[in-house]
N, C-alpha and C. Protein backbone atom coordinates (compact mmCIF):
# COMPACT_ATOMS: atom_id res chain seq x y z
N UNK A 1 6.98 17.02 -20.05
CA UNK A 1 5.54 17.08 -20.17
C UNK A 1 4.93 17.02 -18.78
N UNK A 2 4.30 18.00 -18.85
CA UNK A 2 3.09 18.35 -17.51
C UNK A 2 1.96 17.22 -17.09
N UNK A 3 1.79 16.38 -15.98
CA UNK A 3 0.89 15.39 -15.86
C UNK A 3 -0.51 15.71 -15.30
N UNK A 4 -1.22 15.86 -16.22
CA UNK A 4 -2.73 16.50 -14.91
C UNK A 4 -3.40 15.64 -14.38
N UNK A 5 -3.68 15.68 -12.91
CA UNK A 5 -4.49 14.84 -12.53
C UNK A 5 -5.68 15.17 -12.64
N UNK A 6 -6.85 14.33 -13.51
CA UNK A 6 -8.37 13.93 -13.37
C UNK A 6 -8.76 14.59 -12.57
N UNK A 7 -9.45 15.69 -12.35
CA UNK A 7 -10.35 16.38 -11.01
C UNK A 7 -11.28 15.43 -10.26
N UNK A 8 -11.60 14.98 -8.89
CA UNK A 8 -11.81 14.07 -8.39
C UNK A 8 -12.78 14.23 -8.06
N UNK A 9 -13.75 15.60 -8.00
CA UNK A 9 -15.35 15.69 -7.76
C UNK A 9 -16.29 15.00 -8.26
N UNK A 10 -16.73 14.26 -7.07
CA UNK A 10 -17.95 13.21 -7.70
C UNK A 10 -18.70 13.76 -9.04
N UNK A 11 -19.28 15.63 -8.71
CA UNK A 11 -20.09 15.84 -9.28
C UNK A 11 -19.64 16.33 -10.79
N UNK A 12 -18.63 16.58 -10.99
CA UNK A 12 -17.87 16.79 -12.11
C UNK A 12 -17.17 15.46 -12.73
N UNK A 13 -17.02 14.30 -12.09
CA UNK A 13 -16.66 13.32 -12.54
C UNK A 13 -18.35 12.56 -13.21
N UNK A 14 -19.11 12.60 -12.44
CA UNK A 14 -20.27 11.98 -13.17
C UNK A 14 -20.99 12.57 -14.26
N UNK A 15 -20.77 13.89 -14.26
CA UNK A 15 -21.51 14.58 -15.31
C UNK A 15 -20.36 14.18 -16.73
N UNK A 16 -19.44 13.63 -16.41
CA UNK A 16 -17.89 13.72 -17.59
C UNK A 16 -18.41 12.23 -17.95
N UNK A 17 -18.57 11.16 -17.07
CA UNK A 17 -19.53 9.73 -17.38
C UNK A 17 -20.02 9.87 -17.77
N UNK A 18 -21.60 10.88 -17.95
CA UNK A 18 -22.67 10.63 -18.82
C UNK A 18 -22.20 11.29 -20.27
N UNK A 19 -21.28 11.84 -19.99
CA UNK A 19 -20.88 11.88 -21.77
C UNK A 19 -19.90 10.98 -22.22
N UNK A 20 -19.77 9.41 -21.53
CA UNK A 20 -19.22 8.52 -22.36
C UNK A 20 -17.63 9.16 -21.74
N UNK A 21 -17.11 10.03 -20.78
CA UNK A 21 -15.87 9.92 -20.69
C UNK A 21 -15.12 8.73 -19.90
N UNK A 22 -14.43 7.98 -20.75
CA UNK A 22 -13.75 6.72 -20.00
C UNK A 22 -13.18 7.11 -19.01
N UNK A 23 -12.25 8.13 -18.98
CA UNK A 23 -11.63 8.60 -17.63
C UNK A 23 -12.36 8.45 -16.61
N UNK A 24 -13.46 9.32 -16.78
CA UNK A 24 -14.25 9.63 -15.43
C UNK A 24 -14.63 8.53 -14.87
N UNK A 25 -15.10 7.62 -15.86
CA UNK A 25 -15.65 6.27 -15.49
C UNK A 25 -14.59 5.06 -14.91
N UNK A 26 -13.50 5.77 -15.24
CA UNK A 26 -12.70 4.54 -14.52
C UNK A 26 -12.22 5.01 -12.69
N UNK A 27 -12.45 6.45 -12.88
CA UNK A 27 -12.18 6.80 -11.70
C UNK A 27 -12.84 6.97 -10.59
N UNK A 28 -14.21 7.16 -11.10
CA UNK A 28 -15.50 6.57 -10.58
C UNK A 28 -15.36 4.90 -10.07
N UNK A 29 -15.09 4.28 -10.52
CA UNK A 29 -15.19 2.66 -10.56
C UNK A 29 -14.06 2.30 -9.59
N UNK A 30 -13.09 3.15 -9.76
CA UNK A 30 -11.60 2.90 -8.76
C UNK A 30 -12.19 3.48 -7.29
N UNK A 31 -13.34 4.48 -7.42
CA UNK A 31 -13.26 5.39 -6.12
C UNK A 31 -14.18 4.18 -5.23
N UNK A 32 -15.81 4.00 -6.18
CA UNK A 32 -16.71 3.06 -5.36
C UNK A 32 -16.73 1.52 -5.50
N UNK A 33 -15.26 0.46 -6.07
CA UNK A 33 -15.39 -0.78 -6.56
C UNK A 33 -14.90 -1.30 -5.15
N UNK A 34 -13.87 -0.97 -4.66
CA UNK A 34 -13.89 -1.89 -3.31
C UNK A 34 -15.06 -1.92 -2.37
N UNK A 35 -15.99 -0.96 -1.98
CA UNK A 35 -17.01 -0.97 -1.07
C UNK A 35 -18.17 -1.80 -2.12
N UNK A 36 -17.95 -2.00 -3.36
CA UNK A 36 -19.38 -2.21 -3.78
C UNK A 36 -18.78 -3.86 -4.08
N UNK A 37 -17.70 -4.01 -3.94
CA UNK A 37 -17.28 -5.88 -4.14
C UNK A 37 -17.66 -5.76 -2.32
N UNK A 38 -17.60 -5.13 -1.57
CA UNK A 38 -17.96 -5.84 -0.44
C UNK A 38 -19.41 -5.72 -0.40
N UNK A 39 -20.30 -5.29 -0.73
CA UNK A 39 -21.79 -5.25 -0.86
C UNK A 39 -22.37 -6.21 -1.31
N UNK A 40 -21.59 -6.56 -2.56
CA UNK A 40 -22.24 -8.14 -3.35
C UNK A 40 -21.60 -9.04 -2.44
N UNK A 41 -20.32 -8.95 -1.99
CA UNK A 41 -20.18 -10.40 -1.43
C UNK A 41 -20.59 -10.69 0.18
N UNK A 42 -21.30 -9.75 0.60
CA UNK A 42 -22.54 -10.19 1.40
C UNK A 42 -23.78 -11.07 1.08
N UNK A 43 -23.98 -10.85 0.01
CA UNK A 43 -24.96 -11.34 -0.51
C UNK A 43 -23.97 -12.91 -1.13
N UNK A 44 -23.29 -12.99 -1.79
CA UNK A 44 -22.60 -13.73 -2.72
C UNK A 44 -21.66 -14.68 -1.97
N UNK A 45 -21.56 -15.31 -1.75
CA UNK A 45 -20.43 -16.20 -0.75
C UNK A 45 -19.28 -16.30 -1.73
N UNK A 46 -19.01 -16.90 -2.87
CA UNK A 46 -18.21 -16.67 -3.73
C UNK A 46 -17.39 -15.81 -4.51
N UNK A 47 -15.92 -15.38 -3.85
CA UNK A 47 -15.80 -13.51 -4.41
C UNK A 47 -15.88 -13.80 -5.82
N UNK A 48 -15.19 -14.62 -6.46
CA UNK A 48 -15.61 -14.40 -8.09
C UNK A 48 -16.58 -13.86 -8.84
N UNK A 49 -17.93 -15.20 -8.15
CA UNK A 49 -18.93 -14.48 -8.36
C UNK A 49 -20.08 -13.34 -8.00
N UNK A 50 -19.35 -12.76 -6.81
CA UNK A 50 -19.04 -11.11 -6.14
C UNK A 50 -18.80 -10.33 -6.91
N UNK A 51 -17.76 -10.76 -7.51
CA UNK A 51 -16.97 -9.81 -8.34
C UNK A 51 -17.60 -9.49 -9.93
N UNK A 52 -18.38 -10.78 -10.37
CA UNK A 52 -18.94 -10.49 -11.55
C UNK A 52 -20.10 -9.68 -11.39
N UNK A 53 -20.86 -10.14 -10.41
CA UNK A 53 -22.35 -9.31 -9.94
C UNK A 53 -22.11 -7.82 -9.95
N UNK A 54 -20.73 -7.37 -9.43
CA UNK A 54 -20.52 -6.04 -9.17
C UNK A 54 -19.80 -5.50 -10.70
N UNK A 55 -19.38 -5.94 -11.57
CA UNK A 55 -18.94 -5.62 -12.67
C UNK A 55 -20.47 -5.57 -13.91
N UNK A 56 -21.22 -6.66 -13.35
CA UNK A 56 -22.71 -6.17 -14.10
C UNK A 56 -23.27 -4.88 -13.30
N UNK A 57 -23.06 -4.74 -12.08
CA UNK A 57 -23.57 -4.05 -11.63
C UNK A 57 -23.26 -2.22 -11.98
N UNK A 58 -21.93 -2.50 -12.02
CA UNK A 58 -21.13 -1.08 -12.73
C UNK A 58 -21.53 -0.71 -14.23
N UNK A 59 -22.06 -1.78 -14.80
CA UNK A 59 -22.51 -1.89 -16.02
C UNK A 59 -23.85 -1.02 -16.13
N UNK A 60 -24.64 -1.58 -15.06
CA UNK A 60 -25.74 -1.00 -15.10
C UNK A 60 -25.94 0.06 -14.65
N UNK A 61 -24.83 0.83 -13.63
CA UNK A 61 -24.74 2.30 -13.01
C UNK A 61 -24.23 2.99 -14.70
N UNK A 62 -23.24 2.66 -15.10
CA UNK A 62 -22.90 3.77 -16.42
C UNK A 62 -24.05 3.87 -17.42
N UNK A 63 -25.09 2.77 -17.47
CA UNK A 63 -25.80 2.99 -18.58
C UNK A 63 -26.92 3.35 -17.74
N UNK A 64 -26.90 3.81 -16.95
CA UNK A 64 -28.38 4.63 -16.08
C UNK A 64 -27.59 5.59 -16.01
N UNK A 65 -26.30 6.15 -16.04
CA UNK A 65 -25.91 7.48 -14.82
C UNK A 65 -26.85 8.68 -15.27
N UNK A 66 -27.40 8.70 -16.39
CA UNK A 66 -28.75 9.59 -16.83
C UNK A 66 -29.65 10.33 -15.76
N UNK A 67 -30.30 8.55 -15.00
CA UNK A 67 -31.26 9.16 -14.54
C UNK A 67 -30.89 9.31 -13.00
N UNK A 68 -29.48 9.28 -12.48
CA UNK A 68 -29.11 9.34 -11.26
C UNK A 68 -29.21 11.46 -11.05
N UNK A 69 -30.65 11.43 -9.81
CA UNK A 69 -31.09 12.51 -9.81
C UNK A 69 -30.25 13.79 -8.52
N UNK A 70 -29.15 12.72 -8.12
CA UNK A 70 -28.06 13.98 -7.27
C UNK A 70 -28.88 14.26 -5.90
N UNK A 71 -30.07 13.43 -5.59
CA UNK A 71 -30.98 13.19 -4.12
C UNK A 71 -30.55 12.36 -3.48
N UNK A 72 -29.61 12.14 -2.40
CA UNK A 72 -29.00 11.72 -1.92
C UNK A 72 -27.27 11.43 -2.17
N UNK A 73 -26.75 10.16 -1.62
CA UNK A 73 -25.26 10.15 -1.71
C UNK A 73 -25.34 9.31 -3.29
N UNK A 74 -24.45 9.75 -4.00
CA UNK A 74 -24.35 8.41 -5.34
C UNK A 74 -23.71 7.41 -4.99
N UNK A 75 -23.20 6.96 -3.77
CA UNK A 75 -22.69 5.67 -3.21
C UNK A 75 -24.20 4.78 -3.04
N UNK A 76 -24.61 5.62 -2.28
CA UNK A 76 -26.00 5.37 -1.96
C UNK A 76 -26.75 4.52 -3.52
N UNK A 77 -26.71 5.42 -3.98
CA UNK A 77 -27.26 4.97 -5.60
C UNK A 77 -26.74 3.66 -5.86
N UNK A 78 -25.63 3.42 -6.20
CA UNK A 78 -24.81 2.88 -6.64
C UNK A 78 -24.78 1.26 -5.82
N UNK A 79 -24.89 1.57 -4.48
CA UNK A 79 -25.18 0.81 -3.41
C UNK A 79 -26.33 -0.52 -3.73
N UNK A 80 -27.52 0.06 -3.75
CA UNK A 80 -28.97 0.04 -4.11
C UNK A 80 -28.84 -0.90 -5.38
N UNK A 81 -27.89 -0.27 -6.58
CA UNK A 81 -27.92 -1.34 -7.85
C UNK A 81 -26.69 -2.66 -7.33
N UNK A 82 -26.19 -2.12 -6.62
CA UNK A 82 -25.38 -3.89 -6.65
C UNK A 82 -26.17 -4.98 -5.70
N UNK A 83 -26.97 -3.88 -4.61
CA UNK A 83 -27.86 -4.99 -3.83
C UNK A 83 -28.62 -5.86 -4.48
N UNK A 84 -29.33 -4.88 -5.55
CA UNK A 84 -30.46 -5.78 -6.42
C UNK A 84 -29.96 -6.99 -7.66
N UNK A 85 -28.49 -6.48 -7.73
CA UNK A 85 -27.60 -6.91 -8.89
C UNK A 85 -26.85 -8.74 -8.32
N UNK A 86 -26.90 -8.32 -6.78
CA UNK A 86 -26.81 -9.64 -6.82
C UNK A 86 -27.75 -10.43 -6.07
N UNK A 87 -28.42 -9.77 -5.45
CA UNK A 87 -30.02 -10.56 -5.93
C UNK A 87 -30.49 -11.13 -6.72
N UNK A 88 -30.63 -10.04 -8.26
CA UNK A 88 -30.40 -11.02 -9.29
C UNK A 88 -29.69 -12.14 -10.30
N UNK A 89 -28.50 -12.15 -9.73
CA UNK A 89 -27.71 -13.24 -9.54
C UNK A 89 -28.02 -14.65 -9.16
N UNK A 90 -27.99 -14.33 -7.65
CA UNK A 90 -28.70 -15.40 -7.25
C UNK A 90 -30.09 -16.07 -7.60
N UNK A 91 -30.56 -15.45 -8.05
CA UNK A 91 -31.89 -15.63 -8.42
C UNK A 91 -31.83 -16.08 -9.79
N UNK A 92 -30.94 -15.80 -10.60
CA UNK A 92 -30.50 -16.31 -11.94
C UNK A 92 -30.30 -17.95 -11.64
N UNK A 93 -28.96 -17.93 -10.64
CA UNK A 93 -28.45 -19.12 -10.08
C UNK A 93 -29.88 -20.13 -9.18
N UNK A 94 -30.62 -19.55 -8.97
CA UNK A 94 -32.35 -20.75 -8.56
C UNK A 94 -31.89 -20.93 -6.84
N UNK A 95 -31.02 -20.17 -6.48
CA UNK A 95 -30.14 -20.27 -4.79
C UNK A 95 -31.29 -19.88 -3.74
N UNK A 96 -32.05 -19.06 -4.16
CA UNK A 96 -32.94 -18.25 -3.15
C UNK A 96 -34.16 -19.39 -2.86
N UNK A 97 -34.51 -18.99 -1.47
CA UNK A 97 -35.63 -20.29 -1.35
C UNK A 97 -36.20 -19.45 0.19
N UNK A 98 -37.55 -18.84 0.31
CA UNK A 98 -38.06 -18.46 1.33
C UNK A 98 -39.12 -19.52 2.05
N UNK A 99 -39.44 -19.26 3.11
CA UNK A 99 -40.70 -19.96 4.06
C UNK A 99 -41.33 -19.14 4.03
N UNK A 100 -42.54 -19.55 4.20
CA UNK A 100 -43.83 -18.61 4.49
C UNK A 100 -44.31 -18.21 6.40
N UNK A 101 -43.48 -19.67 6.76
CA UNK A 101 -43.94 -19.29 7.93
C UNK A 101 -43.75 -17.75 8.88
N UNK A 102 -44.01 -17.52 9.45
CA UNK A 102 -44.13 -16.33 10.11
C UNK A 102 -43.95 -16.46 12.12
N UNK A 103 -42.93 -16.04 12.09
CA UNK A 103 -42.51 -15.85 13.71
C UNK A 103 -42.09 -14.43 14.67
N UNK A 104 -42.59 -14.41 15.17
CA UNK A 104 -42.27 -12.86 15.97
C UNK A 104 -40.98 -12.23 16.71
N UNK A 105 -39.92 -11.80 15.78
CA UNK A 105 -39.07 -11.59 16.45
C UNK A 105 -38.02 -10.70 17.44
N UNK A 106 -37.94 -11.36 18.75
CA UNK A 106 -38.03 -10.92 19.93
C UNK A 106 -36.32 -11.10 20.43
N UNK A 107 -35.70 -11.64 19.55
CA UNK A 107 -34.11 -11.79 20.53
C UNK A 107 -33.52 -10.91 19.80
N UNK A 108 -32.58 -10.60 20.34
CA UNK A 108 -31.14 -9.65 20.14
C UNK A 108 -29.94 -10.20 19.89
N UNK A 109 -29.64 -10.67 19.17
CA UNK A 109 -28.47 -10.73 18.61
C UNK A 109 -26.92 -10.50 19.32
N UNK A 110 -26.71 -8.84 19.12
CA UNK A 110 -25.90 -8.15 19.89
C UNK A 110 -25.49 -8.62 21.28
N UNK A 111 -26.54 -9.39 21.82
CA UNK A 111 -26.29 -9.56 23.13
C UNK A 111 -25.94 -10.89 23.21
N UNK A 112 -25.51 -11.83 22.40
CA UNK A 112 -25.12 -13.14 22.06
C UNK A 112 -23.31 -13.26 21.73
N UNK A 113 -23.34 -12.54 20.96
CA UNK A 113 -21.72 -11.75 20.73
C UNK A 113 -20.78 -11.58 21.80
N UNK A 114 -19.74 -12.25 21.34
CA UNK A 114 -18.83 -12.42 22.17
C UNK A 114 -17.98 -10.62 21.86
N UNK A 115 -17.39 -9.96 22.59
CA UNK A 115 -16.44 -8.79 21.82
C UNK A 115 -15.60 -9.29 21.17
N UNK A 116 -15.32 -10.38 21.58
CA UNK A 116 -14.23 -10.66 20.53
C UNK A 116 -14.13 -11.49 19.46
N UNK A 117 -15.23 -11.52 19.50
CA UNK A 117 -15.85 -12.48 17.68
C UNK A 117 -15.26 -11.27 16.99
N UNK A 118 -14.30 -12.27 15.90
CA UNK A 118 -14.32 -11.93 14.58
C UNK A 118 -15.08 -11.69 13.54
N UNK A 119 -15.11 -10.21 13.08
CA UNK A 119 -15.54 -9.94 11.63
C UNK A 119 -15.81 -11.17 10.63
N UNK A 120 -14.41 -11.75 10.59
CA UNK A 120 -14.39 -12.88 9.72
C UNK A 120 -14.61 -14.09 10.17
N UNK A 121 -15.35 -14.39 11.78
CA UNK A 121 -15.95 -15.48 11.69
C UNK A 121 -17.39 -15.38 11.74
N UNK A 122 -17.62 -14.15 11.71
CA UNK A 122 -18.91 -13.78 11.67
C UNK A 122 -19.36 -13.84 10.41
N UNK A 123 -19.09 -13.29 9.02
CA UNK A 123 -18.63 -13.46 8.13
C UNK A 123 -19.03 -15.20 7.18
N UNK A 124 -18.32 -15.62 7.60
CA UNK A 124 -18.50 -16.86 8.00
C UNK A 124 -19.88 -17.93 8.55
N UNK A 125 -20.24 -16.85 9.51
CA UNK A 125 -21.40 -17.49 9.60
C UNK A 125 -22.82 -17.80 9.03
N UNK A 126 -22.72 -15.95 8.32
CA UNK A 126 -23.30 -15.50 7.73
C UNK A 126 -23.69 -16.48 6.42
N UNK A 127 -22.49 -16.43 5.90
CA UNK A 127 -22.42 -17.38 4.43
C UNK A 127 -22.55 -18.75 4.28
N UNK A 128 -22.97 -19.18 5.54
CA UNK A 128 -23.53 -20.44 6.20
C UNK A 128 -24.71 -20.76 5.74
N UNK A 129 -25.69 -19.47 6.62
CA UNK A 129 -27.27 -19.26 6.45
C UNK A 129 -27.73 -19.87 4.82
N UNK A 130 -29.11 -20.41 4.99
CA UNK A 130 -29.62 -20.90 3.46
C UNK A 130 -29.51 -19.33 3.31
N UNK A 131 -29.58 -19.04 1.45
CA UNK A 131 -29.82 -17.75 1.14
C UNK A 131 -30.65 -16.88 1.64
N UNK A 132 -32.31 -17.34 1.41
CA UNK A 132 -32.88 -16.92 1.80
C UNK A 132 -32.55 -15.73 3.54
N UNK A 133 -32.13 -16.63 4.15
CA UNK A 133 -32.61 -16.28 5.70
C UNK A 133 -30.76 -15.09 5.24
N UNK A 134 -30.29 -15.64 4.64
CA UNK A 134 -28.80 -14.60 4.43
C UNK A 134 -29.34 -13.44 4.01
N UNK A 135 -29.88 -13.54 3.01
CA UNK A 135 -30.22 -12.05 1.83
C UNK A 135 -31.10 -11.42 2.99
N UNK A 136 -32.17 -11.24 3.65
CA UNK A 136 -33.04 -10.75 4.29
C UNK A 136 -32.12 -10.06 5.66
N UNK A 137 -31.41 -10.91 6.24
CA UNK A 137 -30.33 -11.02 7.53
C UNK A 137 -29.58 -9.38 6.98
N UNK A 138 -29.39 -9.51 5.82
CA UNK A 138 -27.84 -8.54 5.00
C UNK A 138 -28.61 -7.50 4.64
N UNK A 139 -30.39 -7.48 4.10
CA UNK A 139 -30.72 -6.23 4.31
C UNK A 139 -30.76 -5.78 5.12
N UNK A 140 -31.76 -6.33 6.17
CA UNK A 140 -32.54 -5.85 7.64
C UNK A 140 -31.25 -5.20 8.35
N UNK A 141 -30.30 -6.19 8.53
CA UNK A 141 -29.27 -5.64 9.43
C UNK A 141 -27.92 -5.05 8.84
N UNK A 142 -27.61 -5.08 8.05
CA UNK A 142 -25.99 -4.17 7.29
C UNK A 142 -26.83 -3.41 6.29
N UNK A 143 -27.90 -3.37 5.05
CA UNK A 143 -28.15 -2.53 5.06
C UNK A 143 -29.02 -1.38 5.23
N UNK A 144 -29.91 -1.93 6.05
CA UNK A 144 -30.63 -1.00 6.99
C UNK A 144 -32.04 -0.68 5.80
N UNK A 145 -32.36 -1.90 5.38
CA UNK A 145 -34.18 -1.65 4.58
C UNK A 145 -35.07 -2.37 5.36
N UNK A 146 -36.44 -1.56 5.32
CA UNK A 146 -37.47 -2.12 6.43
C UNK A 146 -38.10 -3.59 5.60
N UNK A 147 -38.63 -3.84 6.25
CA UNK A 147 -39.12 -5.27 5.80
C UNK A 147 -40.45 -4.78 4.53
N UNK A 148 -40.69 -3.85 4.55
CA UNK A 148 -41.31 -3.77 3.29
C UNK A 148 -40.77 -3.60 1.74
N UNK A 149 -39.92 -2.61 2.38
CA UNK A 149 -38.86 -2.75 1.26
C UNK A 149 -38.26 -4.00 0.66
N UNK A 150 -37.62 -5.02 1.76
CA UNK A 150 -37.71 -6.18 1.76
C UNK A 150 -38.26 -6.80 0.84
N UNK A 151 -39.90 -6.93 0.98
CA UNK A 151 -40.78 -7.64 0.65
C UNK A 151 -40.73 -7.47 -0.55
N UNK A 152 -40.80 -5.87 -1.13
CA UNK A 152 -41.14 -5.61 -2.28
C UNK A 152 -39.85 -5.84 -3.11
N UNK A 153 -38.46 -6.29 -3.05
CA UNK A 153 -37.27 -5.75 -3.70
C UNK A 153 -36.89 -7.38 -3.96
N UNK A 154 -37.54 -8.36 -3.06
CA UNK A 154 -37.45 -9.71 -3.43
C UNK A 154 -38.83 -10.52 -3.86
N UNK A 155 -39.80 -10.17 -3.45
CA UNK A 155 -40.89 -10.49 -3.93
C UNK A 155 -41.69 -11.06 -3.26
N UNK A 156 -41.81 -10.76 -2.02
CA UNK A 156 -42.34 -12.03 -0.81
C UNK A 156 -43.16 -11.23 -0.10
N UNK A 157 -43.71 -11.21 0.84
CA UNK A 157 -44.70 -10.79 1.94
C UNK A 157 -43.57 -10.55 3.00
N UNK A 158 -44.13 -9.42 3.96
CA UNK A 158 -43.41 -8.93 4.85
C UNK A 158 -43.61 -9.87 6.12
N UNK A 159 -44.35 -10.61 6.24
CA UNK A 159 -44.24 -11.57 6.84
C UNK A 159 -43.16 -12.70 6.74
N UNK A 160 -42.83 -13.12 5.36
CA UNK A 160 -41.96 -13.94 4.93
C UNK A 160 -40.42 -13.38 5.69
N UNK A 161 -40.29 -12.04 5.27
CA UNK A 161 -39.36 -11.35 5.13
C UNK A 161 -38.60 -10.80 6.73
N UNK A 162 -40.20 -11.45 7.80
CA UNK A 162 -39.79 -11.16 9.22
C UNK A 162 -39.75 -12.64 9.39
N UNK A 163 -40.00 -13.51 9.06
CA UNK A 163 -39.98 -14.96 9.42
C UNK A 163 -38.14 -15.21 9.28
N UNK A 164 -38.16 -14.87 7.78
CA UNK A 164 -36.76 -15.23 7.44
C UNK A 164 -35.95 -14.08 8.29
N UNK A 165 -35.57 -13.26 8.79
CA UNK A 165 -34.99 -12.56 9.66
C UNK A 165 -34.64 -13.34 11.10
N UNK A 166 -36.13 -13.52 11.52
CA UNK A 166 -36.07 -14.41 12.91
C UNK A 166 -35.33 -15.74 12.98
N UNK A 167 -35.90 -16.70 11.64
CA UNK A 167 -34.64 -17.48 11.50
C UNK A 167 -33.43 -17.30 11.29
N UNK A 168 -32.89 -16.68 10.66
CA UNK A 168 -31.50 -16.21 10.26
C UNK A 168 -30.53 -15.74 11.79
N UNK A 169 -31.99 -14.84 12.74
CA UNK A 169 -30.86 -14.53 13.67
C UNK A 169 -30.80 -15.50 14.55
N UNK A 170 -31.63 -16.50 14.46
CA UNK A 170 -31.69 -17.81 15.95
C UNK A 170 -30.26 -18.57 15.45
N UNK A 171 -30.27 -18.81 14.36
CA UNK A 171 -29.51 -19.77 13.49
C UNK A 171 -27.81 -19.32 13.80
N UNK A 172 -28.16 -17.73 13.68
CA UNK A 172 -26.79 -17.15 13.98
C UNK A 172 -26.43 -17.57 15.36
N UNK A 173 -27.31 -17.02 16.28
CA UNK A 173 -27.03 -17.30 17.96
C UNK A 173 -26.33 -18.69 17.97
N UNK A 174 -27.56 -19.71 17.62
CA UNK A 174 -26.84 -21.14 18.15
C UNK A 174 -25.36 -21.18 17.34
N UNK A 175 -24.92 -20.80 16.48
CA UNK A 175 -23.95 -21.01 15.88
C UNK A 175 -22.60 -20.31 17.08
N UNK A 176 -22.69 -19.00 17.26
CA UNK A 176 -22.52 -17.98 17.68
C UNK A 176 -21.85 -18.78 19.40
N UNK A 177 -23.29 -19.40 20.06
CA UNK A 177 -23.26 -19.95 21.41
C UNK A 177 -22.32 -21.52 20.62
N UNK A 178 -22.27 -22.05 20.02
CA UNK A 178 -21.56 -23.33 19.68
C UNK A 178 -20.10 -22.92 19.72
N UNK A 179 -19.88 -22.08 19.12
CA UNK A 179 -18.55 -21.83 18.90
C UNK A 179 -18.11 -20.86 20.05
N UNK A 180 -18.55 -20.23 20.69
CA UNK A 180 -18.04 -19.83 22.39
C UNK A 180 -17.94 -21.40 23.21
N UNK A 181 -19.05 -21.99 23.19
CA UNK A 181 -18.77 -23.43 24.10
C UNK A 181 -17.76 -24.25 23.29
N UNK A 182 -17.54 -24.35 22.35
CA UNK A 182 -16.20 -24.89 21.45
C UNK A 182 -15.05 -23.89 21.85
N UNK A 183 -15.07 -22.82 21.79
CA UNK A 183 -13.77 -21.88 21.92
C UNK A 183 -13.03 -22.07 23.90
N UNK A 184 -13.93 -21.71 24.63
CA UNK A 184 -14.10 -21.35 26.32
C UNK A 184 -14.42 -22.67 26.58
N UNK A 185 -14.72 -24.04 25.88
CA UNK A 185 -14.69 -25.43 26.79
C UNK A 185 -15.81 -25.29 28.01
N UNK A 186 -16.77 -24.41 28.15
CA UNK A 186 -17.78 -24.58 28.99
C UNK A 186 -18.90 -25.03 28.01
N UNK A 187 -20.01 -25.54 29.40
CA UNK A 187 -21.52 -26.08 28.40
C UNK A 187 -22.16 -24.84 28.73
């Protein structure tokens, strides 16, 4: 017996999803589940509960793939629902907690960074941050939404949404400068 492999075109695999084909849908899920467990667990410090956010989240891509309109990348799409997916997570969980205050922010980051900081202590640091100043940190900077978007996708003022940014990246630095003067033994 002859084995066929599943044709692997996004666009022929999603149109085979919206008619309920399990195949397509599992191969879909095999193609975008590792990048989209790393999406929630930016947001999620806990892979478990990474992992569930992104399994509601797949939930909610098959029972929309309807209105997914083929304008842009469907990673992209797909992207977009696990951001909000574990947003709402957390937000289920009562984790999220913003300031109102408002600060102007003027430092760079990048230029605090050692080259040879680790991914994974960076990582690390990240999942440190209160939520708040995390979730805002993980849009603004990994996935690249303006602070209005921001505002509007969590519910806060774009002020909030640059406050919590500015904290998030000071918070990073001193962390960042602690652990170079811990690592290199200079003050």
């Amino acid at each position: 017996m002859k084995v066929i492999q599943l044709y692997k075109n996004e666009s022929v695999l999603i149109k085979k999803a919206i008619k309920n084909n399990r195949e397509a849908q599992h191969v879909l899920f095999e193609m975008h589940a590792p990048k989209m467990l790393s999406v929630c667990r930016y947001y999620i410090k806990d892979v478990q509960h990474a992992e569930e956010a992104m399994l509601n989240g797949f939930f909610k891509v098959f029972n929309n793939l309807k209105s997914y309109k083929a304008e842009g990348s469907f990673e992209g799409w797909i992207r977009r629902i696990m951001v909000r997916e574990s947003i709402s997570f957390l937000r289920q969980k009562k984790r999220i907690e913003f300031s109102d205050e408002y600060f102007e922010d003027t430092t760079d980051l990048s230029n605090q960074m050692n080259t040879e900081f680790e991914v994974a202590e960076l990582q690390k640091l990240i999942d440190a941050l209160p939520e708040g100043y995390k979730m805002v940190f993980i849009m603004y900077a990994i996935e690249g939404y303006k602070h209005a978007e921001i505002a509007s996708i969590l519910q806060i003022s774009e002020g909030t949404s640059k406050s919590q940014l500015f904290k998030a990246r000071k918070l990073l630095q001193e962390q960042i400068k602690k652990q170079n003067t811990t690592s290199y033994g200079s003050n």
